[in-house]
PDB file of N, CA and C in Angstrom:
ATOM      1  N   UNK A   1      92.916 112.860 108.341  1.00  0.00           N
ATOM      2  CA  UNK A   1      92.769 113.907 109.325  1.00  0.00           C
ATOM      3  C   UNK A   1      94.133 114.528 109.609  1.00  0.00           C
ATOM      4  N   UNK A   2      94.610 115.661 109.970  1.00  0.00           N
ATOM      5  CA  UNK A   2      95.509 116.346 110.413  1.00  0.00           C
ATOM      6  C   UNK A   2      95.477 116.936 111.841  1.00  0.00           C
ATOM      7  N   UNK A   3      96.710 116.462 112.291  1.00  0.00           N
ATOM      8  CA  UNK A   3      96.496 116.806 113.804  1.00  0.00           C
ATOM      9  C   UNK A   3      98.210 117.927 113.901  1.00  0.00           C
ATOM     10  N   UNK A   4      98.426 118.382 115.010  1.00  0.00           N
ATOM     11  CA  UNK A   4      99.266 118.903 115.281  1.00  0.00           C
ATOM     12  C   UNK A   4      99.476 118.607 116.319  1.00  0.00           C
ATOM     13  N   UNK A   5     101.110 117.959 116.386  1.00  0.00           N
ATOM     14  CA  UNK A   5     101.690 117.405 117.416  1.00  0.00           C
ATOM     15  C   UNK A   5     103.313 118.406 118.135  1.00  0.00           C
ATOM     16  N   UNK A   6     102.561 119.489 119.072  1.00  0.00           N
ATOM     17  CA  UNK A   6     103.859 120.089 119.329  1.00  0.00           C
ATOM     18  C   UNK A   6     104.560 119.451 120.830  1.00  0.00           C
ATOM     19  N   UNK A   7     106.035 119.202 120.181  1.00  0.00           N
ATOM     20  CA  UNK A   7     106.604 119.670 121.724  1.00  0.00           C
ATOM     21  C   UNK A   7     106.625 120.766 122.531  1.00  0.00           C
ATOM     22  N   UNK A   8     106.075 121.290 122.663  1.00  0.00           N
ATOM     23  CA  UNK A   8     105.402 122.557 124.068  1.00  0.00           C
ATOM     24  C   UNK A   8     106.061 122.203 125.107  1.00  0.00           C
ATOM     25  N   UNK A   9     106.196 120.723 125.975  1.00  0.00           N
ATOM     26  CA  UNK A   9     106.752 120.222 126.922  1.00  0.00           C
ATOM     27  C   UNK A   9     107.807 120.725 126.969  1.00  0.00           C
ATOM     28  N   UNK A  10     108.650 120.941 126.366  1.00  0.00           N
ATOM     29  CA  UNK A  10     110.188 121.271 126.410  1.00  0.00           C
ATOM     30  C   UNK A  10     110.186 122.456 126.858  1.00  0.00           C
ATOM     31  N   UNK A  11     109.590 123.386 126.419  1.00  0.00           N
ATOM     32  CA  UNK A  11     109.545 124.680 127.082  1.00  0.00           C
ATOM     33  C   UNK A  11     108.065 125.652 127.583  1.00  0.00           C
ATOM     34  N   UNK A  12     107.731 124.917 128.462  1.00  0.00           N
ATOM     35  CA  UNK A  12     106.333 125.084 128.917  1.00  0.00           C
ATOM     36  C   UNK A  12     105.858 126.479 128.718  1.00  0.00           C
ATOM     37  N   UNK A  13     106.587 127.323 129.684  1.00  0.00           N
ATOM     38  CA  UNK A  13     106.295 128.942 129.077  1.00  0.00           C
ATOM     39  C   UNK A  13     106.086 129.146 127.630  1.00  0.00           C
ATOM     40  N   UNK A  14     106.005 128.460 126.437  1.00  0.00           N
ATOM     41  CA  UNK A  14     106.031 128.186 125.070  1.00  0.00           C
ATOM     42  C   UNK A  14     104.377 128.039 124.949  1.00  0.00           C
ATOM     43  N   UNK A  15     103.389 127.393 125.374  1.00  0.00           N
ATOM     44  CA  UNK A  15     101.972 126.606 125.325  1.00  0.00           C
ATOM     45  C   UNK A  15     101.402 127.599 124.330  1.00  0.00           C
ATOM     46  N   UNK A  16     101.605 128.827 125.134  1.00  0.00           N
ATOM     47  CA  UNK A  16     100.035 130.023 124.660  1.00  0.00           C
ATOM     48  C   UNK A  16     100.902 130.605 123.099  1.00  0.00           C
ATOM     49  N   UNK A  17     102.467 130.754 123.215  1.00  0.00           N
ATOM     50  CA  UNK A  17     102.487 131.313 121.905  1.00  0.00           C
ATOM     51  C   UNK A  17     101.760 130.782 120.968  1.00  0.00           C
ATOM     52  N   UNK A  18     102.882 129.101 121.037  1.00  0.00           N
ATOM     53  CA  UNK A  18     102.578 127.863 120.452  1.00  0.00           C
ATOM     54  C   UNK A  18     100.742 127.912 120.194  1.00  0.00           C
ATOM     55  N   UNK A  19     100.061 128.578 120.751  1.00  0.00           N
ATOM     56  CA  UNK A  19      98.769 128.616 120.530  1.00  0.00           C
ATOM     57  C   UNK A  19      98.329 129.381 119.609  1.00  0.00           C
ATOM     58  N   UNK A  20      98.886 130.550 120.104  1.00  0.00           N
ATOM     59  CA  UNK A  20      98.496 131.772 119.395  1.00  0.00           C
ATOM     60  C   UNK A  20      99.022 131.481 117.674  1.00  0.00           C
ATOM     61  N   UNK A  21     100.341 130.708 117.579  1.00  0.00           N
ATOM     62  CA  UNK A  21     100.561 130.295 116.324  1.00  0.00           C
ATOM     63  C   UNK A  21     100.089 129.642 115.085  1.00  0.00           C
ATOM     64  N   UNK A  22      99.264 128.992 116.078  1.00  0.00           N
ATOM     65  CA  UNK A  22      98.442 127.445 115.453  1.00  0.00           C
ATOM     66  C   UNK A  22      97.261 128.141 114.728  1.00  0.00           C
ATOM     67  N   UNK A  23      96.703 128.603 115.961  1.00  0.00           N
ATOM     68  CA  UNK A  23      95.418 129.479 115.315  1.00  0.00           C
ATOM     69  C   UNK A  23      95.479 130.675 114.248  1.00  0.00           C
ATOM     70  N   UNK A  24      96.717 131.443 114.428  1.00  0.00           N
ATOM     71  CA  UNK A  24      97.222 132.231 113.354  1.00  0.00           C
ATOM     72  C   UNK A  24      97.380 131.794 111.874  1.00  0.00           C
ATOM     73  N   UNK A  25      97.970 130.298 112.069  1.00  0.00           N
ATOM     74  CA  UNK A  25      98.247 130.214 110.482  1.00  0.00           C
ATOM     75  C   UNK A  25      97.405 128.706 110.381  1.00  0.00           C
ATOM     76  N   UNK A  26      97.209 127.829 111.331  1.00  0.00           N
ATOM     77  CA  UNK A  26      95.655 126.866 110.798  1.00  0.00           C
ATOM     78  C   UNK A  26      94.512 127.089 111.298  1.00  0.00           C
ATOM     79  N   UNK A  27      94.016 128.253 111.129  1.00  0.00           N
ATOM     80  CA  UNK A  27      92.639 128.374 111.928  1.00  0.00           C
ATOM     81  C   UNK A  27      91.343 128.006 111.423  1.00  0.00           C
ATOM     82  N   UNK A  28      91.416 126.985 110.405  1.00  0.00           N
ATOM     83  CA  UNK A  28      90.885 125.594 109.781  1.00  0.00           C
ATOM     84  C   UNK A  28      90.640 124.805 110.657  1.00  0.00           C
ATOM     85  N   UNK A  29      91.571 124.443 111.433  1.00  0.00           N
ATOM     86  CA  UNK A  29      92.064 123.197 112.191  1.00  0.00           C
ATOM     87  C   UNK A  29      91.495 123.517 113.452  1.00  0.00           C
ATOM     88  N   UNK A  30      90.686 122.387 113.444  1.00  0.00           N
ATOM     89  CA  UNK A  30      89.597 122.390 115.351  1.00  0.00           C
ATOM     90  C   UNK A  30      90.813 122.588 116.560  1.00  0.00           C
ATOM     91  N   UNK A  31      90.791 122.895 117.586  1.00  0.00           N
ATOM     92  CA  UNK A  31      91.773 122.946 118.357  1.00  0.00           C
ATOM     93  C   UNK A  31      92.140 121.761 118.737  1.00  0.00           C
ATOM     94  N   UNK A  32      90.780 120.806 119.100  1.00  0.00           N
ATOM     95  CA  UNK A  32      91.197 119.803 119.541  1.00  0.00           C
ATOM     96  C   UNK A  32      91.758 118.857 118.653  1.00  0.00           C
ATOM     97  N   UNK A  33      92.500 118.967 117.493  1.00  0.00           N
ATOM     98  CA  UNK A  33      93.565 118.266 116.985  1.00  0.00           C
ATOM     99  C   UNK A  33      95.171 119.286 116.934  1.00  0.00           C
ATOM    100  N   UNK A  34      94.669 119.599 117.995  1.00  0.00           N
ATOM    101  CA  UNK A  34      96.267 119.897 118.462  1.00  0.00           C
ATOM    102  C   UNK A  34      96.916 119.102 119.799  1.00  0.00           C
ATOM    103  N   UNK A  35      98.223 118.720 119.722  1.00  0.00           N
ATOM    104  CA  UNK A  35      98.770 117.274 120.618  1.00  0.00           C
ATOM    105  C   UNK A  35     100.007 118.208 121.207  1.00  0.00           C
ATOM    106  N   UNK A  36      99.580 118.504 122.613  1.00  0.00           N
ATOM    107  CA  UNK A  36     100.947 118.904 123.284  1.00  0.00           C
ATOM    108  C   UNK A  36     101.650 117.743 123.986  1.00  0.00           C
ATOM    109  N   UNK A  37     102.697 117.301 123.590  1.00  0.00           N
ATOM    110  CA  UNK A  37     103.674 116.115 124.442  1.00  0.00           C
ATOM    111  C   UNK A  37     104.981 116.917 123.911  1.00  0.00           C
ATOM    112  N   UNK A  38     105.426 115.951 124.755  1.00  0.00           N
ATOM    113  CA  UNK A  38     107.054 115.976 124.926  1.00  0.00           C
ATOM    114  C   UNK A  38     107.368 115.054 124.293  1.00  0.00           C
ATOM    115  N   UNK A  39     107.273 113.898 123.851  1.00  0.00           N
ATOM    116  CA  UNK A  39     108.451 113.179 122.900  1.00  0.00           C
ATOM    117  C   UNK A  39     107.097 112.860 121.665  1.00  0.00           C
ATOM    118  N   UNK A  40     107.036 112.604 120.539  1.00  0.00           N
ATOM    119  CA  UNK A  40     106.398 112.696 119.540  1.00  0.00           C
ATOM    120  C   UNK A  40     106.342 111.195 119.012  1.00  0.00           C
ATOM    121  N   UNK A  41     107.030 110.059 119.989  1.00  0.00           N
ATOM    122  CA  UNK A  41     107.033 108.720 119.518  1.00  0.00           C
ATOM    123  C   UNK A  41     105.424 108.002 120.078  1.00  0.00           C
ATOM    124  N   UNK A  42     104.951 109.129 121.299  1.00  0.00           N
ATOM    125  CA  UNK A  42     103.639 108.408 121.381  1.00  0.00           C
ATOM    126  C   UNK A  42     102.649 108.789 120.242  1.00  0.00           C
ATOM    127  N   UNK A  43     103.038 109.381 119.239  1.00  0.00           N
ATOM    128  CA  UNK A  43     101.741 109.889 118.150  1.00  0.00           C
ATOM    129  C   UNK A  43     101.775 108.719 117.019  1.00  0.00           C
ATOM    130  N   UNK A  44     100.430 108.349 116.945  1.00  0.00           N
ATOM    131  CA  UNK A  44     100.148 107.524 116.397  1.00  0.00           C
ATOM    132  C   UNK A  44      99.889 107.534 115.016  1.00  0.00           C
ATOM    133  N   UNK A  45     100.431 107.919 114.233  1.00  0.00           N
ATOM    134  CA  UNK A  45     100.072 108.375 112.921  1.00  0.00           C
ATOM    135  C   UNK A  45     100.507 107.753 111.373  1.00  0.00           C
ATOM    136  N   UNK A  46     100.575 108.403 110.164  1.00  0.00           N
ATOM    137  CA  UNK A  46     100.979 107.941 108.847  1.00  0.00           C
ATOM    138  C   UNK A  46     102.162 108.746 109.138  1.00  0.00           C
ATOM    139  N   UNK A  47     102.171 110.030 109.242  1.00  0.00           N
ATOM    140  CA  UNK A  47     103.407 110.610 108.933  1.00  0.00           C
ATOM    141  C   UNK A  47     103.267 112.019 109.993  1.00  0.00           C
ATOM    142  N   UNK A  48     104.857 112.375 110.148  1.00  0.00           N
ATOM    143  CA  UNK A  48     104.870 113.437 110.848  1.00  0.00           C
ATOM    144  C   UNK A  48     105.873 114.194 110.365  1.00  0.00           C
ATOM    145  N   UNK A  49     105.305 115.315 110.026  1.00  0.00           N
ATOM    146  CA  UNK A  49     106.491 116.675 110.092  1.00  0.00           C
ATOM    147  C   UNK A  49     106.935 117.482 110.862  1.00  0.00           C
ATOM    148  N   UNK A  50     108.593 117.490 110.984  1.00  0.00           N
ATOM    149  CA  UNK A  50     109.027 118.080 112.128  1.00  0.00           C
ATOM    150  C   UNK A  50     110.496 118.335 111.167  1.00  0.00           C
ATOM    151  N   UNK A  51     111.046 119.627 112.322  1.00  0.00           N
ATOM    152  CA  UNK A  51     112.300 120.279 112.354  1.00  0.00           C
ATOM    153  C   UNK A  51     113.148 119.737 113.192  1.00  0.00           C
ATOM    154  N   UNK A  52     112.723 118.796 114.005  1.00  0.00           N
ATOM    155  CA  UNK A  52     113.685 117.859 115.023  1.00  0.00           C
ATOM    156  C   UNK A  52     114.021 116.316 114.654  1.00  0.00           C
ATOM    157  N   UNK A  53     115.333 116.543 113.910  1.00  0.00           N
ATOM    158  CA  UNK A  53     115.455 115.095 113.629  1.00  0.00           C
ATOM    159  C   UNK A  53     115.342 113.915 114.417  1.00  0.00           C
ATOM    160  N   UNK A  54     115.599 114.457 115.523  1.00  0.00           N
ATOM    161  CA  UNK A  54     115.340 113.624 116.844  1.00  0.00           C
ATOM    162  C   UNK A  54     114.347 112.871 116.972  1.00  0.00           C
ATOM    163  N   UNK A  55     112.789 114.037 117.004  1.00  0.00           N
ATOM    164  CA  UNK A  55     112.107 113.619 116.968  1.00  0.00           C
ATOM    165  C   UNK A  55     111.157 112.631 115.624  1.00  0.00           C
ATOM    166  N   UNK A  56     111.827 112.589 114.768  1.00  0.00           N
ATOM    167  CA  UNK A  56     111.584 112.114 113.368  1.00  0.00           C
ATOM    168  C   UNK A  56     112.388 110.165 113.732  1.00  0.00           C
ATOM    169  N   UNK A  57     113.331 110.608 114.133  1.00  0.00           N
ATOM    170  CA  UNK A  57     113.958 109.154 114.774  1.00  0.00           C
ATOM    171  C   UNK A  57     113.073 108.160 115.589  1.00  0.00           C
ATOM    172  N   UNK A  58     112.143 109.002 116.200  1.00  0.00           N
ATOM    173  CA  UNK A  58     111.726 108.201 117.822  1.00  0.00           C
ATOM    174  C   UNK A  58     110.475 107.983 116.752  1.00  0.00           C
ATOM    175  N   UNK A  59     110.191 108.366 115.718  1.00  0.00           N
ATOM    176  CA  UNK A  59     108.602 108.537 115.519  1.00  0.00           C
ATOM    177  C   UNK A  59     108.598 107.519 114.331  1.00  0.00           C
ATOM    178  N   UNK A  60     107.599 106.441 114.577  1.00  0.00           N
ATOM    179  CA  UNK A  60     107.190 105.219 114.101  1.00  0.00           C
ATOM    180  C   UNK A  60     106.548 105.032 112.618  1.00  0.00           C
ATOM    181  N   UNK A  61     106.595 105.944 112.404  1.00  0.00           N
ATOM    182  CA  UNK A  61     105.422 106.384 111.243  1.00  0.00           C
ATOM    183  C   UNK A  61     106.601 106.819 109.916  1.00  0.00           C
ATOM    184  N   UNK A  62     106.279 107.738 108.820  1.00  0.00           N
ATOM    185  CA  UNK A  62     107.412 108.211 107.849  1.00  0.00           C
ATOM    186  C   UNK A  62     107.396 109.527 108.650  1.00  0.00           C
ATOM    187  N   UNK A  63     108.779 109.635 108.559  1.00  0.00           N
ATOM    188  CA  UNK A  63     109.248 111.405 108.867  1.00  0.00           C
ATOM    189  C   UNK A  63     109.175 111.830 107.732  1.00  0.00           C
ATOM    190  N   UNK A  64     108.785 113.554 107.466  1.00  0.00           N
ATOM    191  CA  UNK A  64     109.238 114.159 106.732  1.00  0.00           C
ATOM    192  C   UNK A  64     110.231 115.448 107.557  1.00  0.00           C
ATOM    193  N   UNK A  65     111.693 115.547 107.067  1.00  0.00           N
ATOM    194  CA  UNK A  65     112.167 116.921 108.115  1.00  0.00           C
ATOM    195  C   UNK A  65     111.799 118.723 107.368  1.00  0.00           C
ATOM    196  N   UNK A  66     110.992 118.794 107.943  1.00  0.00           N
ATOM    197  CA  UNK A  66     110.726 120.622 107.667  1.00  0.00           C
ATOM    198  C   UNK A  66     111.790 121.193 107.909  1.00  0.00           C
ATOM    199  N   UNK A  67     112.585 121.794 106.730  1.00  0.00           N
ATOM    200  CA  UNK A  67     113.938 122.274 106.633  1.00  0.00           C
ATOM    201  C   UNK A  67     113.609 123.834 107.696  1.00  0.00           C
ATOM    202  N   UNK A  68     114.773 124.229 108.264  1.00  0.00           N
ATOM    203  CA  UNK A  68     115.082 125.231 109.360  1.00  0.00           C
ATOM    204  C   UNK A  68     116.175 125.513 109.712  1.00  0.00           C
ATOM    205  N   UNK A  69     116.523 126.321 110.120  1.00  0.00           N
ATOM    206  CA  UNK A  69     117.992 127.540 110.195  1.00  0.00           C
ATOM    207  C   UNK A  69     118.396 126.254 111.275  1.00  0.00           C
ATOM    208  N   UNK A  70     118.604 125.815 111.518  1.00  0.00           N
ATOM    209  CA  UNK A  70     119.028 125.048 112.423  1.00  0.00           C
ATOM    210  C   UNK A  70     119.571 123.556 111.804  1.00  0.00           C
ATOM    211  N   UNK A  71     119.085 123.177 111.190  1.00  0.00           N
ATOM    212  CA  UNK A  71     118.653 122.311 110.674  1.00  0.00           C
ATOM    213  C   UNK A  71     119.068 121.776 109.091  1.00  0.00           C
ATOM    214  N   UNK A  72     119.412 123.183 108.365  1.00  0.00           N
ATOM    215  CA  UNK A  72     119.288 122.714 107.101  1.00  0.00           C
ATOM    216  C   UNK A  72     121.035 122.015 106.522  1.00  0.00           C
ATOM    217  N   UNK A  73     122.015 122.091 107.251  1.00  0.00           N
ATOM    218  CA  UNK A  73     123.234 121.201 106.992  1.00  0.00           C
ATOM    219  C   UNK A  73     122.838 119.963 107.207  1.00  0.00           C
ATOM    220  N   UNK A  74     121.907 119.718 108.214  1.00  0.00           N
ATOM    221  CA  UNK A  74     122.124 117.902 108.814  1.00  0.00           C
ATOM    222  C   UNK A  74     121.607 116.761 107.589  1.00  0.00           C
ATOM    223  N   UNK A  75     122.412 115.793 107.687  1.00  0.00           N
ATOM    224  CA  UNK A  75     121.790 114.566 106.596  1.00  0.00           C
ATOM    225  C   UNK A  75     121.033 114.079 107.136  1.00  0.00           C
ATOM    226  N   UNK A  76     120.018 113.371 107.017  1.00  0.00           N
ATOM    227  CA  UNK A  76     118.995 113.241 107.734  1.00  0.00           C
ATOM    228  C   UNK A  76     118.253 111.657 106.533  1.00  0.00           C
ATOM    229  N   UNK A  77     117.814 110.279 107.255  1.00  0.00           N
ATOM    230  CA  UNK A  77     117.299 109.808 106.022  1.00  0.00           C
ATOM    231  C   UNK A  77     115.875 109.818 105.797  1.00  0.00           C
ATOM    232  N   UNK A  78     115.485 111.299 105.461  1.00  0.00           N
ATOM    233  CA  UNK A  78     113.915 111.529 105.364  1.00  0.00           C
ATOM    234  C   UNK A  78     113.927 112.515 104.122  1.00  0.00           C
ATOM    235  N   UNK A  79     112.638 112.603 103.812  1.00  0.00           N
ATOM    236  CA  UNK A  79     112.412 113.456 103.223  1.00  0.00           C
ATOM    237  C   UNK A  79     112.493 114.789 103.694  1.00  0.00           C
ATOM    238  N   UNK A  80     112.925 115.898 102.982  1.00  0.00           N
ATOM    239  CA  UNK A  80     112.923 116.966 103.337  1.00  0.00           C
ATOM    240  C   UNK A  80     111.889 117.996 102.553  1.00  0.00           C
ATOM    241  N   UNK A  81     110.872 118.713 103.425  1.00  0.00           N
ATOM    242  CA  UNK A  81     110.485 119.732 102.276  1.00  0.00           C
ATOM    243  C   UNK A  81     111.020 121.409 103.477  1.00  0.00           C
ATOM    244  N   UNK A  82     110.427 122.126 102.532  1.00  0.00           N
ATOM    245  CA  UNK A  82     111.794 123.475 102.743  1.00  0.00           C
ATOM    246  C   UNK A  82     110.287 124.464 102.486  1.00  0.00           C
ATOM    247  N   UNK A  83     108.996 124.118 102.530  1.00  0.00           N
ATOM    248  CA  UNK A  83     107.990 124.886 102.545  1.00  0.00           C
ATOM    249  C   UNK A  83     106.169 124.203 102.783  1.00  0.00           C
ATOM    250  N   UNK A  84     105.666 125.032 103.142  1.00  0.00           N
ATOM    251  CA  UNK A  84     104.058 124.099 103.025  1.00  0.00           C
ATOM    252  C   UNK A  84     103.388 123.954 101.473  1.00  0.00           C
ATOM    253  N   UNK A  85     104.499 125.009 100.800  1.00  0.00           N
ATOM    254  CA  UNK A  85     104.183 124.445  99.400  1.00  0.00           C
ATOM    255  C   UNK A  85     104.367 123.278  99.111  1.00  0.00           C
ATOM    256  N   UNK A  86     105.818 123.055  99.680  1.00  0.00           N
ATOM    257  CA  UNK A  86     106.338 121.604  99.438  1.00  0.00           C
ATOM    258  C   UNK A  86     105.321 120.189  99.898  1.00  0.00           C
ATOM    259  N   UNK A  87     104.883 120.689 101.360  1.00  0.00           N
ATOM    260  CA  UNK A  87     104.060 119.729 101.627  1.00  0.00           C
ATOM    261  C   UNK A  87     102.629 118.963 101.131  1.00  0.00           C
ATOM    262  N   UNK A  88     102.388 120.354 100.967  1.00  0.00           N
ATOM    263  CA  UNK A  88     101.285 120.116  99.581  1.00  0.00           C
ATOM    264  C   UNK A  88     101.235 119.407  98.688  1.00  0.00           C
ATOM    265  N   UNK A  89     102.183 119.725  97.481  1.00  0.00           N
ATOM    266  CA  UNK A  89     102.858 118.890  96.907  1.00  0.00           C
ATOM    267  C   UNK A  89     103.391 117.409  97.202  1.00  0.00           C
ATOM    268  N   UNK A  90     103.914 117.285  98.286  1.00  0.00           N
ATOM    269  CA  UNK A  90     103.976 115.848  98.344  1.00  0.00           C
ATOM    270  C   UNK A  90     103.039 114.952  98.553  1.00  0.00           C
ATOM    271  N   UNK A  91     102.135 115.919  99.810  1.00  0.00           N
ATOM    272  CA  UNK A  91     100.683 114.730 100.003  1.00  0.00           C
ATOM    273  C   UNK A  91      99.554 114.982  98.950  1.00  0.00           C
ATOM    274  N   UNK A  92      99.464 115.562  98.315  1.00  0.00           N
ATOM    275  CA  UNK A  92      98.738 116.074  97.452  1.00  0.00           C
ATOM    276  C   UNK A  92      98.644 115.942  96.179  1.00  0.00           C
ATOM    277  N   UNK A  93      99.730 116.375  95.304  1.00  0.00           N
ATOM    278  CA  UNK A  93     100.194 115.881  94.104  1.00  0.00           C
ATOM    279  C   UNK A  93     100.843 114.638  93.664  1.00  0.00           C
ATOM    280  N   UNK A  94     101.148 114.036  94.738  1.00  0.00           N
ATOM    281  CA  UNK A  94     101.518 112.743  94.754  1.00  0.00           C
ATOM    282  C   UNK A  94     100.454 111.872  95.788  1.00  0.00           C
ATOM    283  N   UNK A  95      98.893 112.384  95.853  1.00  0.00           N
ATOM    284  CA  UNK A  95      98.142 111.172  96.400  1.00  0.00           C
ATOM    285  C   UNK A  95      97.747 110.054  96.608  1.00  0.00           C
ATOM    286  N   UNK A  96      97.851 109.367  95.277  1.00  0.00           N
ATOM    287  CA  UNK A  96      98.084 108.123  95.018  1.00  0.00           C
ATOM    288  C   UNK A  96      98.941 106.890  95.516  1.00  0.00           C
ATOM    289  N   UNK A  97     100.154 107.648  94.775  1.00  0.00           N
ATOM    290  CA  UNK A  97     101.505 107.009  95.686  1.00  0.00           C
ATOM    291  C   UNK A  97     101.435 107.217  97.193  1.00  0.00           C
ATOM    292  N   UNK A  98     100.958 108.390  97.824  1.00  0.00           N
ATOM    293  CA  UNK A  98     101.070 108.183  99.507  1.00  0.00           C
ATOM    294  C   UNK A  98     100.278 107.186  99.796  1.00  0.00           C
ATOM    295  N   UNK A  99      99.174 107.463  99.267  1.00  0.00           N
ATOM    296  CA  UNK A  99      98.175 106.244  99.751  1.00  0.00           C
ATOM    297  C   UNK A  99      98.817 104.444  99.247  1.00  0.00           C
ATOM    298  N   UNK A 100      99.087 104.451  98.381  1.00  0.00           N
ATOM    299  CA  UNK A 100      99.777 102.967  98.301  1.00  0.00           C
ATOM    300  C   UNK A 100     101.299 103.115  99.416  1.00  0.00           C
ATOM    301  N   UNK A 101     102.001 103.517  99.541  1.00  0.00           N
ATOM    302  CA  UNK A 101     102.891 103.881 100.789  1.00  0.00           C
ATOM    303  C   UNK A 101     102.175 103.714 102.438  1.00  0.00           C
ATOM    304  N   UNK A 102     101.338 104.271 102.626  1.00  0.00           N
ATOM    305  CA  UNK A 102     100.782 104.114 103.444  1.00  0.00           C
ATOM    306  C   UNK A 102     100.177 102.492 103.729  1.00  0.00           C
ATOM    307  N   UNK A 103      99.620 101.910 102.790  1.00  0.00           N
ATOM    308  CA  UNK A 103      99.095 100.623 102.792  1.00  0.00           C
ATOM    309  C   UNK A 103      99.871  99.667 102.925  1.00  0.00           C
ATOM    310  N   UNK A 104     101.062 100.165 101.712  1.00  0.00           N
ATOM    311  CA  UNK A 104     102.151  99.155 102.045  1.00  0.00           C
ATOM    312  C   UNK A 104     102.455  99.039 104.018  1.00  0.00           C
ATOM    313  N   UNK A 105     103.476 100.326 104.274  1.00  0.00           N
ATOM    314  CA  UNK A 105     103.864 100.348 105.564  1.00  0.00           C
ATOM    315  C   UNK A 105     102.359  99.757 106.686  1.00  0.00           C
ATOM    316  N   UNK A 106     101.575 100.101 106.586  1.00  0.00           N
ATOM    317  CA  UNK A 106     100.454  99.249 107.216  1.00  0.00           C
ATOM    318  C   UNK A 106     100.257  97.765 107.738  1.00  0.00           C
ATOM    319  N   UNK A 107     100.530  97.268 106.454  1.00  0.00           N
ATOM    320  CA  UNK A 107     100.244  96.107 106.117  1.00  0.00           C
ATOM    321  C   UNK A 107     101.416  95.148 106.249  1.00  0.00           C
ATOM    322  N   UNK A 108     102.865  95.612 106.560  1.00  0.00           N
ATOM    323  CA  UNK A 108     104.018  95.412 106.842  1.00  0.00           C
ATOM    324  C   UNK A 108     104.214  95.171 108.732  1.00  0.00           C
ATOM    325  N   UNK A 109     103.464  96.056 109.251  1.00  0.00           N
ATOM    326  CA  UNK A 109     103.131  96.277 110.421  1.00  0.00           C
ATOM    327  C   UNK A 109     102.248  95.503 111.238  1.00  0.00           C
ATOM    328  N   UNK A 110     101.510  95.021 110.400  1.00  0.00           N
ATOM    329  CA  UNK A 110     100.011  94.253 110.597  1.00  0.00           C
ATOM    330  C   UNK A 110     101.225  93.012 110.562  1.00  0.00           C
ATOM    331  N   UNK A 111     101.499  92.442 109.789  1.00  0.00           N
ATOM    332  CA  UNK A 111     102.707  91.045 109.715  1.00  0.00           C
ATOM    333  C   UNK A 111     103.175  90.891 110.753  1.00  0.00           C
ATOM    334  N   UNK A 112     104.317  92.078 110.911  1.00  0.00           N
ATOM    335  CA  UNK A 112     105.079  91.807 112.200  1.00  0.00           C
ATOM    336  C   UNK A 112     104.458  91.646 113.528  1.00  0.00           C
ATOM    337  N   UNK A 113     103.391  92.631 113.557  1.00  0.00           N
ATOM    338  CA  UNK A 113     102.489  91.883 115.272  1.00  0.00           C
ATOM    339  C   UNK A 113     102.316  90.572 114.704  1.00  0.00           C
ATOM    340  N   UNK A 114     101.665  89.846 113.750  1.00  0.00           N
ATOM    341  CA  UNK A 114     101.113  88.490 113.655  1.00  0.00           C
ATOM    342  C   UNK A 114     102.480  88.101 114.479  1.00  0.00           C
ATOM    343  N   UNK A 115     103.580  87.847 113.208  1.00  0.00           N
ATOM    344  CA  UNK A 115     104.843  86.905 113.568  1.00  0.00           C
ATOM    345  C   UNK A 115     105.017  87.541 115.238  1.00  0.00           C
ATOM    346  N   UNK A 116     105.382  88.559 115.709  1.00  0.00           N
ATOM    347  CA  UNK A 116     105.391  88.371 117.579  1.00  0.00           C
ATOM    348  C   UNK A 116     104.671  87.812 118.342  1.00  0.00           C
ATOM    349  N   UNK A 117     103.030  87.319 117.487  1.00  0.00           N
ATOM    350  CA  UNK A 117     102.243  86.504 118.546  1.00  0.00           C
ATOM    351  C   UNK A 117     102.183  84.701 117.966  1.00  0.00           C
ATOM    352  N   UNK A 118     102.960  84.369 117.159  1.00  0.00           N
ATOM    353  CA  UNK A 118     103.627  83.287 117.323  1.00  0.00           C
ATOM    354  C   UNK A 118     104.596  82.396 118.390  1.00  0.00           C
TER     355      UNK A 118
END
């Protein structure tokens, strides 16, 4: 499933563009998988793409950083794609491998709660 997780919080007067955006270019996408918060570490997910390395830091899951004028000097240890072509391509043309990636990191996760309730 694909959800969209914006920080909106940060600049509240932002909500309705941020709306008007979503629906402009995923208007595929039900509304209600769109996630307005302020920090992006409560999203529970496989992976998240973002232009805020910040928020790629706090977030539990794999980052990928969506390259941006802002953005595109910083080293960063994520993947970078630089288009939704790109993204495509990665979850897509490489399906297989995400999905064993995914299982792995899963199942890595699943361990470590065991060993904390020791």
């Amino acid at each position: 499933d694909v959800y969209i997780a914006t920080a909106a919080m940060e600049i509240p007067g932002s909500f309705q563009d941020k709306f008007e955006w979503l629906q402009e270019h995923f208007p595929f996408l039900d509304v209600n998988h769109y996630i307005y918060c302020g920090n992006k570490k409560v999203v529970r997910s496989d992976y998240l793409i973002d232009d805020n390395v910040k928020q790629l830091h706090q977030f539990r899951g794999t980052g990928i950083l969506y390259t941006a004028h802002f953005n595109h000097k910083i080293e960063a240890p994520f993947t970078r794609i630089d288009s939704w072509t790109d993204a495509h391509g990665h979850f897509i043309d490489n399906r297989q491998h995400r999905i064993e990636e995914t299982r792995e990191r899963r199942v890595k996760a699943y361990e470590k709660s065991l060993a904390a309730l020791k």
